[in-house]
Structures are given as structure tokens and as C-alpha cells.
Protein backbone atom coordinates (compact mmCIF):
# COMPACT_ATOMS: atom_id res chain seq x y z
CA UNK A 1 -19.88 -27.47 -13.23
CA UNK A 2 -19.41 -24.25 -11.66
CA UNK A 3 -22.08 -22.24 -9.97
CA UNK A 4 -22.46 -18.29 -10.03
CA UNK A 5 -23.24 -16.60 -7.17
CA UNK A 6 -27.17 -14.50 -7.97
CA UNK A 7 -26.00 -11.15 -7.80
CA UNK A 8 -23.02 -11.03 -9.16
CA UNK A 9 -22.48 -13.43 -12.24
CA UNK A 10 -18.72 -14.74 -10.75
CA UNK A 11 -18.56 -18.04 -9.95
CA UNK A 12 -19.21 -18.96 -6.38
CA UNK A 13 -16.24 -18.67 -4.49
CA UNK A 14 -14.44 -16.29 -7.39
CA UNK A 15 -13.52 -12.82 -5.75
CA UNK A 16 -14.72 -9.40 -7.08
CA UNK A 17 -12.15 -7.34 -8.91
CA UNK A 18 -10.87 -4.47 -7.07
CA UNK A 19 -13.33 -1.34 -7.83
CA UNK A 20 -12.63 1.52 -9.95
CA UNK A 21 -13.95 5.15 -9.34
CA UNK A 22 -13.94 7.81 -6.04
CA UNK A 23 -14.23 6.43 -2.76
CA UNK A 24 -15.07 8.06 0.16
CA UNK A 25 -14.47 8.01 3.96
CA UNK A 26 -11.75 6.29 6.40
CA UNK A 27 -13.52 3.09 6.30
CA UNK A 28 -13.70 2.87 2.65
CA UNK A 29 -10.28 3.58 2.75
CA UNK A 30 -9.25 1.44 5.32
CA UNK A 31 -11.26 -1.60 3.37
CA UNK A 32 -9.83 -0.60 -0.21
CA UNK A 33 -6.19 -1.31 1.54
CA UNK A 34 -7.06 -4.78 2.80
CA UNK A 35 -8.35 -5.59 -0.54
CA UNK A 36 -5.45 -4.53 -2.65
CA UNK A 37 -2.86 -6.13 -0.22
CA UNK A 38 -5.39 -9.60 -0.02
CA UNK A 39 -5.62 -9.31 -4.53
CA UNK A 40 -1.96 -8.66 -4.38
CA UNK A 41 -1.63 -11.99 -2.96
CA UNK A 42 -4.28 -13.64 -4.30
CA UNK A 43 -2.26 -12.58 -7.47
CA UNK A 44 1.25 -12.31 -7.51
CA UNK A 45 1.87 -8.51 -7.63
CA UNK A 46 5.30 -8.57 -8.46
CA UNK A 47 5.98 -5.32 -7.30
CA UNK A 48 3.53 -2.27 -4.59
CA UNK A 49 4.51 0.94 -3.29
CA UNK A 50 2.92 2.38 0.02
CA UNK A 51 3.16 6.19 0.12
CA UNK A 52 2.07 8.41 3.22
CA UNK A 53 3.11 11.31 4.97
CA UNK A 54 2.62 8.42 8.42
CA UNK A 55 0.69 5.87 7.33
CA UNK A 56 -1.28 7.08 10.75
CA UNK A 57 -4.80 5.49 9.24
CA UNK A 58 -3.95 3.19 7.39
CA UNK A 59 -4.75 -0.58 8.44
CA UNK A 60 -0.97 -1.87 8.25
CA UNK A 61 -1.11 -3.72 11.89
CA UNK A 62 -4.13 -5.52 11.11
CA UNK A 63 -3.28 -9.12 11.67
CA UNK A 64 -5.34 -10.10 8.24
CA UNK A 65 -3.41 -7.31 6.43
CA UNK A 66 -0.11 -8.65 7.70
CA UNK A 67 -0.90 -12.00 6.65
CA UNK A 68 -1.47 -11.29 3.20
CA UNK A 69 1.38 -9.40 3.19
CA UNK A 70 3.09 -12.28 4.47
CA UNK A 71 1.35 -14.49 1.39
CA UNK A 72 2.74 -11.94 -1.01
CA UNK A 73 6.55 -12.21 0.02
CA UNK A 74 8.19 -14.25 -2.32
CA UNK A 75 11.59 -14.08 -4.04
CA UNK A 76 11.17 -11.52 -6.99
CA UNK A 77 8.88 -9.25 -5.12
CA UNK A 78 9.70 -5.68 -4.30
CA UNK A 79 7.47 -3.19 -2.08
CA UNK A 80 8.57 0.14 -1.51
CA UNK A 81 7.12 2.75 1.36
CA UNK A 82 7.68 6.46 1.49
CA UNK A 83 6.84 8.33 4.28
CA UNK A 84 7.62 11.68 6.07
CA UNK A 85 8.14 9.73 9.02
CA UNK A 86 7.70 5.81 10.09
CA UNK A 87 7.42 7.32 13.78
CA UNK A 88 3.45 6.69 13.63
CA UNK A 89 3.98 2.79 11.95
CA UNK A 90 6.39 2.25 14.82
CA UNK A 91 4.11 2.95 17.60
CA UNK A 92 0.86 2.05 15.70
CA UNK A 93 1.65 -1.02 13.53
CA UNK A 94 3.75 -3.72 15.23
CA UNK A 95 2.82 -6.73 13.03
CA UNK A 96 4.27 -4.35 10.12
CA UNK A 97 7.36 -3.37 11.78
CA UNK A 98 8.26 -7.32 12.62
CA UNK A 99 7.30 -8.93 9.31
CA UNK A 100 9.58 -5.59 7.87
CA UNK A 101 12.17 -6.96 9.85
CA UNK A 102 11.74 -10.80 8.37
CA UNK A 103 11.31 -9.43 4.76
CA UNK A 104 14.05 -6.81 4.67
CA UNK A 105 15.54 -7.95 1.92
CA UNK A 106 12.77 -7.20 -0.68
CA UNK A 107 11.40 -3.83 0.77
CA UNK A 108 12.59 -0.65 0.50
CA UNK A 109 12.35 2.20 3.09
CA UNK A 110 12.49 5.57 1.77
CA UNK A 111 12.02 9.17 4.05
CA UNK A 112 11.88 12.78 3.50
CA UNK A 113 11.43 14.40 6.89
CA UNK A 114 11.56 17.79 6.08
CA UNK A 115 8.80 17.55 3.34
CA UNK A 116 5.39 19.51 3.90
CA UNK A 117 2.93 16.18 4.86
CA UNK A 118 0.07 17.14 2.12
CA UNK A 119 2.81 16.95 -0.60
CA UNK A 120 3.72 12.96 -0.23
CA UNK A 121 1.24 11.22 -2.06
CA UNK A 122 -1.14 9.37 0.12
CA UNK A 123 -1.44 5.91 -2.27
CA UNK A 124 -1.22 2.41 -3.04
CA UNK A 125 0.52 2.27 -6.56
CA UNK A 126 0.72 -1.57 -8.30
CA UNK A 127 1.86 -2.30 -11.94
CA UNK A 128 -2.12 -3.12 -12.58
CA UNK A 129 -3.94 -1.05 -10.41
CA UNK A 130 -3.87 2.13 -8.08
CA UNK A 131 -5.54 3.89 -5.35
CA UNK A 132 -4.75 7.86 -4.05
CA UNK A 133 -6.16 9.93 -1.84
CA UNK A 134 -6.71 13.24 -2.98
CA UNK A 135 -7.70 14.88 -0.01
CA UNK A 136 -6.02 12.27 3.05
CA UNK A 137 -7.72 14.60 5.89
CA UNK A 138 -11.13 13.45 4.95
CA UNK A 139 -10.04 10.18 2.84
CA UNK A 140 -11.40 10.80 -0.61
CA UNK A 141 -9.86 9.32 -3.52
CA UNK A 142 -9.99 8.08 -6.24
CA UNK A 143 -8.77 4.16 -7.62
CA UNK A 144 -7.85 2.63 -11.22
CA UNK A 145 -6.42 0.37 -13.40
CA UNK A 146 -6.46 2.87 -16.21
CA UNK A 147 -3.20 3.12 -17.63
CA UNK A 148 -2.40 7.14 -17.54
CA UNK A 149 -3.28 7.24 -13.71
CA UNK A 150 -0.58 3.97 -13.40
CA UNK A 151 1.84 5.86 -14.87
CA UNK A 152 1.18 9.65 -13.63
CA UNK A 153 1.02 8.26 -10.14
CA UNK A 154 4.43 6.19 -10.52
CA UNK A 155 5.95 9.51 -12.30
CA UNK A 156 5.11 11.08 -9.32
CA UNK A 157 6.36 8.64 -6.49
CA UNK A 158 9.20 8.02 -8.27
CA UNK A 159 10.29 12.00 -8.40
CA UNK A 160 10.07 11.40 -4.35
CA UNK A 161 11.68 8.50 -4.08
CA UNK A 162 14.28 9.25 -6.19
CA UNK A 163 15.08 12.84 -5.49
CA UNK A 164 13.76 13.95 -2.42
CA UNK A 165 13.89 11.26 0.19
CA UNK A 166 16.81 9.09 1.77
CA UNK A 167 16.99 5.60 3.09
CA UNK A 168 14.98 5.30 6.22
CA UNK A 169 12.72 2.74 8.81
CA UNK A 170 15.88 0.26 9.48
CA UNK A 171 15.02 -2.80 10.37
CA UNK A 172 17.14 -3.31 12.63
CA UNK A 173 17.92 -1.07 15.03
CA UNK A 174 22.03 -0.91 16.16
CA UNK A 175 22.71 0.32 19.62
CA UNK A 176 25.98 -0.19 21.58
């Protein structure tokens, strides 16, 4: 028999789906991250994309965020980051730049130096459910499983990675 927690109707233990609607503020920002990447774990995303113009606030070299990164790596998996620059993720996340190093082989690095910073989409984009900030500067956004924002906000990273960015973030660097 299975118990449900008072407030919520789940059962105990069950974890609540990832939310839907604006969000507001670097923290709720920050949080929404951890959840997705801990969910995409929890559920076998088979595929995320990452897109900043930095990734400068975003909680990649949290030790909890790396480990469910680390659950979500299997064989079949694909993650994808765009950035203007990884600069910022090399100085501010190191847990992200060495478990990018173990996991090379199913993530994809993707740059576009010369592009204005508010023009990269600042979001989390998964086959089932997305987050973007609209405005990145004061970290309001908006999240959704709904499928026309899935698919507008893949059209949209995809023209990026695609058309205007290159390989970048090796991860390995070669030096003689």
C-alpha cells in the first residue's frame, strides 16, 4: 500500500513534475536547472541541449548537478551546448569541464564568438520539456512541455547550431 504525501496527492517518495509557467529570479533559475538535469536522470532523457551566451549563472559546477549529469550518461544519449564562449564554464565550472572530458563522446560543443550575447537563446531544450529565459539579465522565463514551444525553441537552436556556430570547448586541450 502506498501512502500520499498531505499536500500534494503523489505518493510519498514520488517526485513533483517539473513546473510549467514564468519563473522569475536567478534562484528560480538556478533551481529549475537542477531539477531538469536531476528529472533528466531520474528519466532517461535521451537527448538535452544547454544554450547560453556563457553559461556565467548557471549552476553547471554544482557537485549535485554534475552528478546527475553523471546518472544521465549512458550509451544513446546526446547533449549539446551552444555558447558564445565556454571561457566563463572554464574558469567557473570545473566539475563540468572534467566530466565533459570523460563523456566526450556523447556531447557536442558548438560556438559562435562573434554573435551579439542577447541573440543565443538562454535555455534548457529536452524532447518533453523546455525552459528559456526571455530576458537572461534579470532571469525571467518562461518553461513547458507544450508541444509548439518544444518545437519553436528546437527550430530556433537548431538555426544556431547548424548555421551560425562551429565546433568548440575541446576536451582536450593539445599543446606541444
Amino acid at each position: 500500500m502506498s501512502t500520499t504525501t498531505p499536500d500534494s496527492g503523489r505518493p510519498e517518495g514520488a517526485e513533483a513534475p517539473l513546473p510549467e509557467g514564468r519563473f522569475s529570479g536567478r534562484e528560480a533559475f538556478q533551481q529549475l536547472v537542477r531539477d531538469a538535469l536531476a528529472t533528466a536522470a531520474r528519466e532517461g532523457w535521451r537527448e538535452i541541449i544547454l544554450s547560453d551566451a556563457n553559461f556565467h549563472d548557471w549552476p553547471l559546477g554544482e557537485r549535485a548537478v554534475v552528478e546527475s549529469l553523471q546518472a544521465w550518461a549512458h550509451s544513446g544519449r546526446r547533449m549539446t551546448l551552444l555558447a558564445c564562449t565556454y571561457d566563463e564554464v572554464i574558469r567557473r565550472h570545473a566539475r563540468l569541464v572534467r566530466w565533459r572530458g570523460i563523456w566526450d563522446h556523447i556531447l557536442t560543443c558548438r560556438v559562435s564568438p562573434a554573435a551579439d550575447p542577447l541573440d543565443i537563446p538562454s535555455a534548457l531544450w529536452s524532447p518533453g520539456w523546455v525552459m528559456q529565459r526571455l530576458d537572461p539579465e534579470r532571469c525571467i522565463g518562461v518553461t513547458g512541455s507544450e508541444p509548439d514551444r518544444r518545437v519553436l525553441l528546437r527550430e530556433t537552436i537548431n538555426e544556431w547550431v547548424r548555421g551560425k556556430s562551429t565546433p568548440g570547448f575541446p576536451s582536450t586541450t593539445l599543446g606541444l
